[in-house]
Protein backbone atom coordinates (compact mmCIF):
# COMPACT_ATOMS: atom_id res chain seq x y z
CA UNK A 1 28.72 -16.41 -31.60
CA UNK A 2 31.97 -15.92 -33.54
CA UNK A 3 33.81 -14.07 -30.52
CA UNK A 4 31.15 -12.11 -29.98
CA UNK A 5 31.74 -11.91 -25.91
CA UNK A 6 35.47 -10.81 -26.87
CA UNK A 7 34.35 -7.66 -29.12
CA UNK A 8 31.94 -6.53 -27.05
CA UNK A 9 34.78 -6.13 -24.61
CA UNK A 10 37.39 -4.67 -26.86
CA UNK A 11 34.68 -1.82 -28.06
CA UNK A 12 34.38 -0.79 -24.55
CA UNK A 13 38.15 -0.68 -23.85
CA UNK A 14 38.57 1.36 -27.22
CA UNK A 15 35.44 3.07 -26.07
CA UNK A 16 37.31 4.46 -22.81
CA UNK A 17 40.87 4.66 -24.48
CA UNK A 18 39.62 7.47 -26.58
CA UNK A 19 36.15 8.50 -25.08
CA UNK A 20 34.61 5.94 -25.22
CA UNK A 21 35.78 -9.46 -58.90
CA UNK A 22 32.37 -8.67 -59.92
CA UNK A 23 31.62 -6.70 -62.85
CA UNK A 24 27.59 -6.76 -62.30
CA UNK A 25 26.12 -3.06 -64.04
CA UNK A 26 23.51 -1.53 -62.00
CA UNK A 27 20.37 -1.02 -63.71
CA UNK A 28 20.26 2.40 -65.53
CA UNK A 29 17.81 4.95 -63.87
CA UNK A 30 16.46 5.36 -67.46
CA UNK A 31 14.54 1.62 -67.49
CA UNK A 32 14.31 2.20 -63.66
CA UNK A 33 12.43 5.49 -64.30
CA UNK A 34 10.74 3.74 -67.23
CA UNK A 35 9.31 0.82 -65.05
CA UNK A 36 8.19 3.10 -62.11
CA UNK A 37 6.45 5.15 -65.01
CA UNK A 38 4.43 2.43 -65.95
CA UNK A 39 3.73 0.81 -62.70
CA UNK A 40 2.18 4.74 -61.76
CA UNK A 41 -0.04 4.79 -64.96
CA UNK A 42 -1.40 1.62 -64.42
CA UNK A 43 -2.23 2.26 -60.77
CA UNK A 44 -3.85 5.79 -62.13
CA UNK A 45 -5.39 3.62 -64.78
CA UNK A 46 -7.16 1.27 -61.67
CA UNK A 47 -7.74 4.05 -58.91
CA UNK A 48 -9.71 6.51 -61.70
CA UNK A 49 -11.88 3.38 -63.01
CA UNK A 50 -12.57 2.53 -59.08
CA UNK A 51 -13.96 5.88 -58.56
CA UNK A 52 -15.65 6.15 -61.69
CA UNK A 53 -17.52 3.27 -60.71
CA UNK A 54 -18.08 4.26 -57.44
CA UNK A 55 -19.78 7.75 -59.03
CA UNK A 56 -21.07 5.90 -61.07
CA UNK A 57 -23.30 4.09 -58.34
CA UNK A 58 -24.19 6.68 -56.71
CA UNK A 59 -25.77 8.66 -59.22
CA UNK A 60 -27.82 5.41 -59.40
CA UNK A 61 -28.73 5.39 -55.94
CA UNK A 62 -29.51 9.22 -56.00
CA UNK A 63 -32.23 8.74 -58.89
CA UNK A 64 -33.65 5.50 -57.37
CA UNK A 65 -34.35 7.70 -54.20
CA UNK A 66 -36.24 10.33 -56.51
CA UNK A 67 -38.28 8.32 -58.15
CA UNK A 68 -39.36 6.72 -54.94
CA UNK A 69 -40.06 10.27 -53.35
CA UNK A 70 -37.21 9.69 -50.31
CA UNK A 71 -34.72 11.50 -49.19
CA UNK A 72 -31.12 11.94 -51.15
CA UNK A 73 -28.55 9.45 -49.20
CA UNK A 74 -26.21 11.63 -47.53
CA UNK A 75 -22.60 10.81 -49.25
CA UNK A 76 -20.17 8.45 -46.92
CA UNK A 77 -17.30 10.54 -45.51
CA UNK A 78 -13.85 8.93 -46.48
CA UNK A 79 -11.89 7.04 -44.62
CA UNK A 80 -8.85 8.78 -42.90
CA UNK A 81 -5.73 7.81 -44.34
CA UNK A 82 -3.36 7.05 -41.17
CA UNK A 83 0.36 8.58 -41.67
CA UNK A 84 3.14 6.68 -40.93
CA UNK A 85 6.70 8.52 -40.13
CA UNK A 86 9.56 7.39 -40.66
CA UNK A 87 12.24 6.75 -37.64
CA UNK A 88 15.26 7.74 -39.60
CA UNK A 89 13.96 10.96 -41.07
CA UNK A 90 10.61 11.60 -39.47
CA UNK A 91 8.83 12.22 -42.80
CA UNK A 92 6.00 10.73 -44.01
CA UNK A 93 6.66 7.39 -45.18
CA UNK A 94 4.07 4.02 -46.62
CA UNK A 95 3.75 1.34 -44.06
CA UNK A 96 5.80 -0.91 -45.94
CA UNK A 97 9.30 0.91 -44.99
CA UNK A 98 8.14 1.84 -41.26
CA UNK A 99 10.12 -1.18 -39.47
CA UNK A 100 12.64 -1.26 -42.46
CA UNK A 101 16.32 -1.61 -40.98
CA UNK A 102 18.48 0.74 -43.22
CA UNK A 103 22.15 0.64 -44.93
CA UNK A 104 25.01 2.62 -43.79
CA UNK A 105 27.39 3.23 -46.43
CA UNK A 106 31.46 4.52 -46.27
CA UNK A 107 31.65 7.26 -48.96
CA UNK A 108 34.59 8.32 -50.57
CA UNK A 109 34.99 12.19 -50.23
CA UNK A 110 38.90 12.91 -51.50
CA UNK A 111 38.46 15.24 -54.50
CA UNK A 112 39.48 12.04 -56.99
CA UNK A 113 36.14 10.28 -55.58
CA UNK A 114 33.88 12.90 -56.48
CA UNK A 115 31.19 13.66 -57.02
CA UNK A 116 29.37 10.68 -55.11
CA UNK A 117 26.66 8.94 -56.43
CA UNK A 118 23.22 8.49 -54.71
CA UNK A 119 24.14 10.27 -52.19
CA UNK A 120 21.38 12.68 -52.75
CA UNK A 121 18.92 9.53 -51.14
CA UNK A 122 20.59 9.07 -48.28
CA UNK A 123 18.65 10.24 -45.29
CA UNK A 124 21.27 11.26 -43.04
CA UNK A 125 25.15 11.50 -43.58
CA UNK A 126 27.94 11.42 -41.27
CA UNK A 127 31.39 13.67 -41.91
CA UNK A 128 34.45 12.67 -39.80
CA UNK A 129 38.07 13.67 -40.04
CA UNK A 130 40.50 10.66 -41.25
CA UNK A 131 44.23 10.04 -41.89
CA UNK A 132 45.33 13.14 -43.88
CA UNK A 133 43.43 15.45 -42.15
CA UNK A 134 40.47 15.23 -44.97
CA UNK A 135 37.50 13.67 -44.19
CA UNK A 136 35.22 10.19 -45.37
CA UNK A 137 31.36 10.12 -45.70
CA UNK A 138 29.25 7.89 -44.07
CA UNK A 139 25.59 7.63 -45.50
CA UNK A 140 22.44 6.01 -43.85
CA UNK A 141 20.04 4.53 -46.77
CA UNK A 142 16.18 4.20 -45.55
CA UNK A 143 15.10 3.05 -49.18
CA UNK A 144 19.10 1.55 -50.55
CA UNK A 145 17.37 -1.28 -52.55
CA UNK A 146 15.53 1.81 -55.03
CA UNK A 147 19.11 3.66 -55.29
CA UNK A 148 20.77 1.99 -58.68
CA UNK A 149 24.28 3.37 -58.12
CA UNK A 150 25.97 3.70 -54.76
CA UNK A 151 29.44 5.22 -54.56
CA UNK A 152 31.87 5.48 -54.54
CA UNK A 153 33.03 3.37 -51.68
CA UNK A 154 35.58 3.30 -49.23
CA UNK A 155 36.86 2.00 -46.53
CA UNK A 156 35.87 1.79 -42.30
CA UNK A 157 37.42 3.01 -39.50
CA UNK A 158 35.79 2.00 -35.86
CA UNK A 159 34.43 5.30 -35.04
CA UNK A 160 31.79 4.97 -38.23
CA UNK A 161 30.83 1.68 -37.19
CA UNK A 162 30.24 3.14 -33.55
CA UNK A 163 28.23 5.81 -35.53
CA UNK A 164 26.29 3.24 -37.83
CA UNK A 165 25.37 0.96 -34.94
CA UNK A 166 23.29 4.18 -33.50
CA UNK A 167 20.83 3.49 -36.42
CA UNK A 168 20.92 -0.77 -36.52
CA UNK A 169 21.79 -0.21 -39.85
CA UNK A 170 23.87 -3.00 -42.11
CA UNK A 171 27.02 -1.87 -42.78
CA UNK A 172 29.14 -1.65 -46.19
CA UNK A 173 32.46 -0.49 -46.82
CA UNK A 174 35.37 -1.80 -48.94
CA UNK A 175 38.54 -1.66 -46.86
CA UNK A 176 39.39 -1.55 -43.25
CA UNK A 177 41.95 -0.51 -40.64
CA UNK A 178 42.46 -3.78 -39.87
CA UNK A 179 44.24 -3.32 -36.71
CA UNK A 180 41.69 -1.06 -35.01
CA UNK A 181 38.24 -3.24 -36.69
CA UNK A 182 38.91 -6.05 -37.97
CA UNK A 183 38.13 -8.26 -34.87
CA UNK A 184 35.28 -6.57 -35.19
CA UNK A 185 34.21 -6.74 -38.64
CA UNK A 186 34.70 -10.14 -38.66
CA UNK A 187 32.40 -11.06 -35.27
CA UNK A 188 28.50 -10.80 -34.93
CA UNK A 189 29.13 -7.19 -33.37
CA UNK A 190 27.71 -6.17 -36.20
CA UNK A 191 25.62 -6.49 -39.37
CA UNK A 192 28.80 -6.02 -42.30
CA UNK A 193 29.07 -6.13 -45.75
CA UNK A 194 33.08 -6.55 -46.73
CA UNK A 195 35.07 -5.93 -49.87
CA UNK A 196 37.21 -9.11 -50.51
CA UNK A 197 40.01 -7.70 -49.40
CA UNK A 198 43.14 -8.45 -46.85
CA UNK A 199 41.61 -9.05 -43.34
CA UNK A 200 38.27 -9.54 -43.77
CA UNK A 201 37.09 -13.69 -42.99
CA UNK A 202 33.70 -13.86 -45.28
CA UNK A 203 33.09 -11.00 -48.07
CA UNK A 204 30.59 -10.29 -49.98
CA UNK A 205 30.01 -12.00 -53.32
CA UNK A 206 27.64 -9.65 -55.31
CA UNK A 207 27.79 -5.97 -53.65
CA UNK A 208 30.39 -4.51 -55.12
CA UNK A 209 31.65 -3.28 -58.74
CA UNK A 210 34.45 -1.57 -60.41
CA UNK A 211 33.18 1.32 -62.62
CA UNK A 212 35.85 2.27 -65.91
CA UNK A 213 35.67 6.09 -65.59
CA UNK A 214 37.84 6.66 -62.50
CA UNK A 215 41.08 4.98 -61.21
CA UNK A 216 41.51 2.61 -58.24
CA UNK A 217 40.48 2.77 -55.36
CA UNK A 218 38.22 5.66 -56.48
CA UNK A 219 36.18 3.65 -58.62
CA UNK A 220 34.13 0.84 -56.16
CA UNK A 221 30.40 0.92 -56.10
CA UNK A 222 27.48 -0.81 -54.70
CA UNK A 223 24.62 -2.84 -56.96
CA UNK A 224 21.55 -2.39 -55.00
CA UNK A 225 20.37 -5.91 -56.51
CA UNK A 226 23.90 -7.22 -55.63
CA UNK A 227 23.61 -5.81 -52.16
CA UNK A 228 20.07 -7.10 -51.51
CA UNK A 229 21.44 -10.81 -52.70
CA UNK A 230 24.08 -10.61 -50.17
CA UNK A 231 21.87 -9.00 -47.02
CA UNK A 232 19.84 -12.72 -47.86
CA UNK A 233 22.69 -14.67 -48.12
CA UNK A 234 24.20 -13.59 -45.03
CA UNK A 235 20.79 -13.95 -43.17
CA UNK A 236 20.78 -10.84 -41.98
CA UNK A 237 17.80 -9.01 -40.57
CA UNK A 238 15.56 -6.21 -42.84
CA UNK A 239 13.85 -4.98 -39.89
CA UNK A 240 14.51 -2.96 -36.84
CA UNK A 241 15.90 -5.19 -33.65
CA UNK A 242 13.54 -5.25 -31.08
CA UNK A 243 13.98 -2.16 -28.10
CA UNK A 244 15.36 -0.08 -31.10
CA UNK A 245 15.33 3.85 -30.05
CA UNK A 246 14.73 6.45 -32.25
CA UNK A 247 17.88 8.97 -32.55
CA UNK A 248 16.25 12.16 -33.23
CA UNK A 249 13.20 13.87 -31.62
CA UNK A 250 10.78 15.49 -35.03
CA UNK A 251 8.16 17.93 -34.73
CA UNK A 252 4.91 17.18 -36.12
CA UNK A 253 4.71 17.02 -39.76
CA UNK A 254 1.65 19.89 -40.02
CA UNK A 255 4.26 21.79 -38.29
CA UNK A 256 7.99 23.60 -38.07
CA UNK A 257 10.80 24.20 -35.53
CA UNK A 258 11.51 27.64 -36.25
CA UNK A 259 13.50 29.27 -32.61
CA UNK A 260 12.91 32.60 -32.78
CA UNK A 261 14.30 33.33 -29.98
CA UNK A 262 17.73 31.66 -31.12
CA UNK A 263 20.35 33.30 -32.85
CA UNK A 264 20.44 33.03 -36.58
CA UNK A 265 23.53 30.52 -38.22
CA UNK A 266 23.34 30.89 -42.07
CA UNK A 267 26.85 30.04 -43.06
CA UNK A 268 28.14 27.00 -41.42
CA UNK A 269 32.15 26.21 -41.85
CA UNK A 270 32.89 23.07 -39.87
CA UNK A 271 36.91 23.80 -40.79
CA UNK A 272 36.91 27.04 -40.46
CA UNK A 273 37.35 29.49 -43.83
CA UNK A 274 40.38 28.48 -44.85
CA UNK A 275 41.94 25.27 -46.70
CA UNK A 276 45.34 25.04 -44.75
CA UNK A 277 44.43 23.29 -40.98
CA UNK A 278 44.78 20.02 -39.87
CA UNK A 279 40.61 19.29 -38.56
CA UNK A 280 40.05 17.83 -41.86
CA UNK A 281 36.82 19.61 -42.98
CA UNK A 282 39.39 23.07 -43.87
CA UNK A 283 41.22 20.86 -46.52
CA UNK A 284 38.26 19.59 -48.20
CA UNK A 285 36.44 23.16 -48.23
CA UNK A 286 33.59 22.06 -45.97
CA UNK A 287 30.60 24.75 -45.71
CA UNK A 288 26.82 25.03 -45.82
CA UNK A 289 24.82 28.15 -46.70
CA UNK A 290 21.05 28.44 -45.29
CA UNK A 291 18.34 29.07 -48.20
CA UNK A 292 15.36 31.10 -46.94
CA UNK A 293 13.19 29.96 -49.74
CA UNK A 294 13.12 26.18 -49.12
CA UNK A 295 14.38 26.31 -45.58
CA UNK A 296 17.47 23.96 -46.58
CA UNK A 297 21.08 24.10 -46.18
CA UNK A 298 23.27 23.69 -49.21
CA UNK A 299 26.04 22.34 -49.19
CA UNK A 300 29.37 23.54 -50.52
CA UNK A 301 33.33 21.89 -51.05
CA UNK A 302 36.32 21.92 -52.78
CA UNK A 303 35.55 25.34 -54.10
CA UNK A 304 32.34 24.43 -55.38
CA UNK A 305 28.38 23.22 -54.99
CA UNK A 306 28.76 19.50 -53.80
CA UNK A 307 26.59 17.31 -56.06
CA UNK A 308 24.96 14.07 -56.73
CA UNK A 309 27.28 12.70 -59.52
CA UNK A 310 24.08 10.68 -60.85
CA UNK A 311 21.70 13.81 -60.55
CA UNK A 312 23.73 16.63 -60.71
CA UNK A 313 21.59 18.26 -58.18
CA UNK A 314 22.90 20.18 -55.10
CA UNK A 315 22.98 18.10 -51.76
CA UNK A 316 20.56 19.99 -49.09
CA UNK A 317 19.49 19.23 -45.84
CA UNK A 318 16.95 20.39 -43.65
CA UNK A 319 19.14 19.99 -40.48
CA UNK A 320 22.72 20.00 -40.03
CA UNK A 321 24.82 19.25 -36.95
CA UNK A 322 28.03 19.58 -35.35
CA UNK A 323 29.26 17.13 -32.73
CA UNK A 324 31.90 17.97 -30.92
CA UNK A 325 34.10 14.75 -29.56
CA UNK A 326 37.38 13.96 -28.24
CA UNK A 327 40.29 12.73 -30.45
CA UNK A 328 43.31 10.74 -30.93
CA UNK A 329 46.49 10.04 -33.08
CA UNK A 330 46.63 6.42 -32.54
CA UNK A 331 49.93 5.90 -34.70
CA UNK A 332 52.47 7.14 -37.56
CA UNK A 333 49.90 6.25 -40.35
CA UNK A 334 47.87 9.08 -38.18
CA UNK A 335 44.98 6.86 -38.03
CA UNK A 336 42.98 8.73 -35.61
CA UNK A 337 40.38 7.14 -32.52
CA UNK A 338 37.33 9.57 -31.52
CA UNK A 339 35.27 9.01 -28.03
CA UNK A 340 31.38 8.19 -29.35
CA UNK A 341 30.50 5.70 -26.63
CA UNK A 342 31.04 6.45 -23.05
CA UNK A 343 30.45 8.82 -19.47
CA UNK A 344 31.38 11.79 -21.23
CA UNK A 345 28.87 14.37 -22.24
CA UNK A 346 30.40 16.94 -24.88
CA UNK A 347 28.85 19.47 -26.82
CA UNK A 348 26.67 19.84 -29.56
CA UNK A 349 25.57 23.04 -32.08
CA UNK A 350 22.02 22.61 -33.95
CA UNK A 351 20.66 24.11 -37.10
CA UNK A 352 17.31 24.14 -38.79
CA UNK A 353 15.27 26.63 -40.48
CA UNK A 354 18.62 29.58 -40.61
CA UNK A 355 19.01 29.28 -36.58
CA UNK A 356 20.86 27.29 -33.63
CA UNK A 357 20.70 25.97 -30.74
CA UNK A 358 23.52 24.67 -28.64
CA UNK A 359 23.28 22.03 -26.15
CA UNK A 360 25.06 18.73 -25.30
CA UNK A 361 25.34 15.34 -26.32
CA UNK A 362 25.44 11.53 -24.61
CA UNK A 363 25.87 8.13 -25.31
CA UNK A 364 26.26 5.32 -22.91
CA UNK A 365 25.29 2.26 -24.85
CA UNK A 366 26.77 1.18 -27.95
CA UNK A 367 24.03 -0.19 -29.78
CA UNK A 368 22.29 3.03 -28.23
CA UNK A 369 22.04 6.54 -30.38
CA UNK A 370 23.59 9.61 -29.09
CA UNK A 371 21.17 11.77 -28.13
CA UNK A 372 20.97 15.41 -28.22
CA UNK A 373 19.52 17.78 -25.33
CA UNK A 374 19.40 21.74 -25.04
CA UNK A 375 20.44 23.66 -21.90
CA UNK A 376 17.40 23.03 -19.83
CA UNK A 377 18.06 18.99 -20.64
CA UNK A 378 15.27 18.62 -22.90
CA UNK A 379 15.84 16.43 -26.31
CA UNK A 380 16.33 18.88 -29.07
CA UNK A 381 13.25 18.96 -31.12
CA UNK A 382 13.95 19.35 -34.92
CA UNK A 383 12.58 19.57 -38.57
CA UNK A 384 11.19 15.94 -40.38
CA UNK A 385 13.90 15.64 -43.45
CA UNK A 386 17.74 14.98 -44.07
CA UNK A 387 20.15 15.76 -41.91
CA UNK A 388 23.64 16.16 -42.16
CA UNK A 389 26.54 15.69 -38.95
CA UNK A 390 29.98 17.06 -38.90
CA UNK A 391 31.80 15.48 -35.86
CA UNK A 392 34.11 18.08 -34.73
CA UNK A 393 37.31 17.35 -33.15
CA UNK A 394 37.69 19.07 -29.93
CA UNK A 395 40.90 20.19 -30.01
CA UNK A 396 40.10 21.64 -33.24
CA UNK A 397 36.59 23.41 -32.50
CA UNK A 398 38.46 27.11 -32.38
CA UNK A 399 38.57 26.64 -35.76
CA UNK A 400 34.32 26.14 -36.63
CA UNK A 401 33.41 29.31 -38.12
CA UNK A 402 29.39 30.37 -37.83
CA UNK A 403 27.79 33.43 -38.76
């Protein structure tokens, strides 16, 4: 089991120490768009000659029945198409991707690294405070095999593997703080796939790629072929594990979370307003502004909109979060510990649809989500979509600005 007894052990002492060379080119989105173009027409092409037919037989039937003096059949009703949700996001997804385990990426977020790409598909992305008091991008992909260009990529730290094991999801990063994960990395804790770099036992052969418009180490991406060779080589599972819990509670999809009676939160700063403290969302310029029109939050840093570098859209999300946690400087290099897994219960500030709710947050289990509950104890209940989560460092949550 590749010291898989020993790990387990170590993440629960770290748990209550702190609380708790390949060149391959993606394909371009051009023939990618291209392909799906044709694929649509031709299904078009087959569903219209289907019903044509159908009509077609009908109209048959209808004038048989005349001529014979009897009644007009009465028209089948259709079928009711069944609506599957997805467990990540809660929105309406095909069958196909229902049990489909997804791929939690590390995201470079230093201004050098940016603007990401395909971050814009991620379904829900993580924002922690690292060494430097900036902060690194972790993003969970539902649908990672359909996103060409993923990146750029950096590497882990322990807490976002704590944070990625809430979802099952695969995990990729480039780069490790060896001393606090490496044991890890390198047991059957969990699902990884490794740059070939210092510390790691067995990387991956085909994932990775060096792009030649930015300099090193801002310039690593993943090939979602590349990836999806090295999921199979590695034998990993594409499906959920069994007992898997959903993190998030959804309303219905014919329906919205709107609290009223909650006090409106339009302009979230997880650092605060200005660019100067040490919780690592100030330096980066961390904020999200609520849009009445679409219901989403926009989101905002280093002085500007924050972007899909493939797209150039604006990154929204219908929810965002902020998880407050307890912290640590665990040495010189001011590599820093946070307390996901463990008896505490700490708080937690929730917005959807321009309002908030506050409540509080557990996690017991490590291959168990955190879960989020109001002040009466229920689960929060929010809008199907993307969400974004700031973990907040308590000794730094004086600083969160919301108005």
């Amino acid at each position: 089991m590749r010291k898989h007894a020993l790990i387990i052990a170590t993440l629960l002492a770290l748990t209550s120490l702190v609380g708790c060379d390949t060149s391959k080119i993606a394909p371009t989105s051009k023939v990618i768009e291209a392909q799906e173009k044709a694929a649509a027409e031709a299904k078009a092409a087959e569903e219209a000659a289907e019903k044509a037919a159908e009509e077609e037989a009908r109209q048959e039937e209808i004038a048989e029945a005349i001529a014979n003096g009897e009644e007009i059949p009465e028209e089948e009703p259709e079928e009711e198409v069944q609506t599957f949700r997805s467990r990540i996001s809660g929105s309406e997804i095909t069958y196909n991707w229902l049990d489909h385990r997804p791929l939690a990426v590390m995201l470079n977020n230093i201004k050098e690294g940016c603007p990401q790409s395909g971050i814009e598909e991620a379904s829900i992305v993580y924002e922690c405070p690292v060494e430097g008091r900036i902060t690194r991008l972790m993003a969970i992909f539902e649908k990672y095999e359909e996103v060409p260009k993923i990146g750029s990529i950096r590497s882990c730290r322990d807490y976002f593997v704590y944070l990625a094991l809430e979802y099952d999801a695969i995990y990729a990063h480039f780069g490790q703080a060896t001393i606090y994960v490496g044991d890890m990395l390198n047991s059957d804790a969990v699902d990884n796939i490794s740059g070939a770099v210092s510390g790691i036992e067995v990387p991956a052969k085909n994932a990775f790629y060096r792009s030649n418009d930015r300099k090193a180490p801002h310039n690593v991406y993943i090939d979602n072929e590349g990836i999806v060779e090295d999921i199979k080589e590695f034998g990993y599972r594409t499906t959920f594990r069994t007992g898997f819990q959903d993190k998030f509670v959804y309303c219905d999809l014919d329906d919205r979370v709107t609290w009223d009676d909650k006090p409106s939160a339009t302009e979230l700063y997880p650092g605060g307003k200005t660019t100067d403290k040490a919780n690592g969302f100030s330096k980066v310029g961390a904020r999200f502004e609520y849009n009445e029109a679409d219901g989403k939050y926009y989101r905002y840093q280093y002085g500007g909109e924050h972007i899909d570098g493939e797209t150039g859209n604006q990154l929204s999300y219908d929810n965002v979060v902020f998880q407050y946690a307890n912290g640590i400087v665990r040495d010189s290099k001011d590599y820093l510990g946070f307390g996901l897994v463990g008896d505490n219960v700490d708080k937690v500030q929730v917005f959807t649809n321009g309002k908030m709710t506050e409540g509080t947050w557990k996690r017991t289990e490590i291959y168990e989500p955190a879960k989020y509950y109001d002040t009466d104890g229920n689960e929060i209940v929010i809008n199907p979509g993307k969400t974004w989560i700031c973990l907040i460092w308590n000794d730094y949550a004086g600083d969160v600005v919301i108005e």
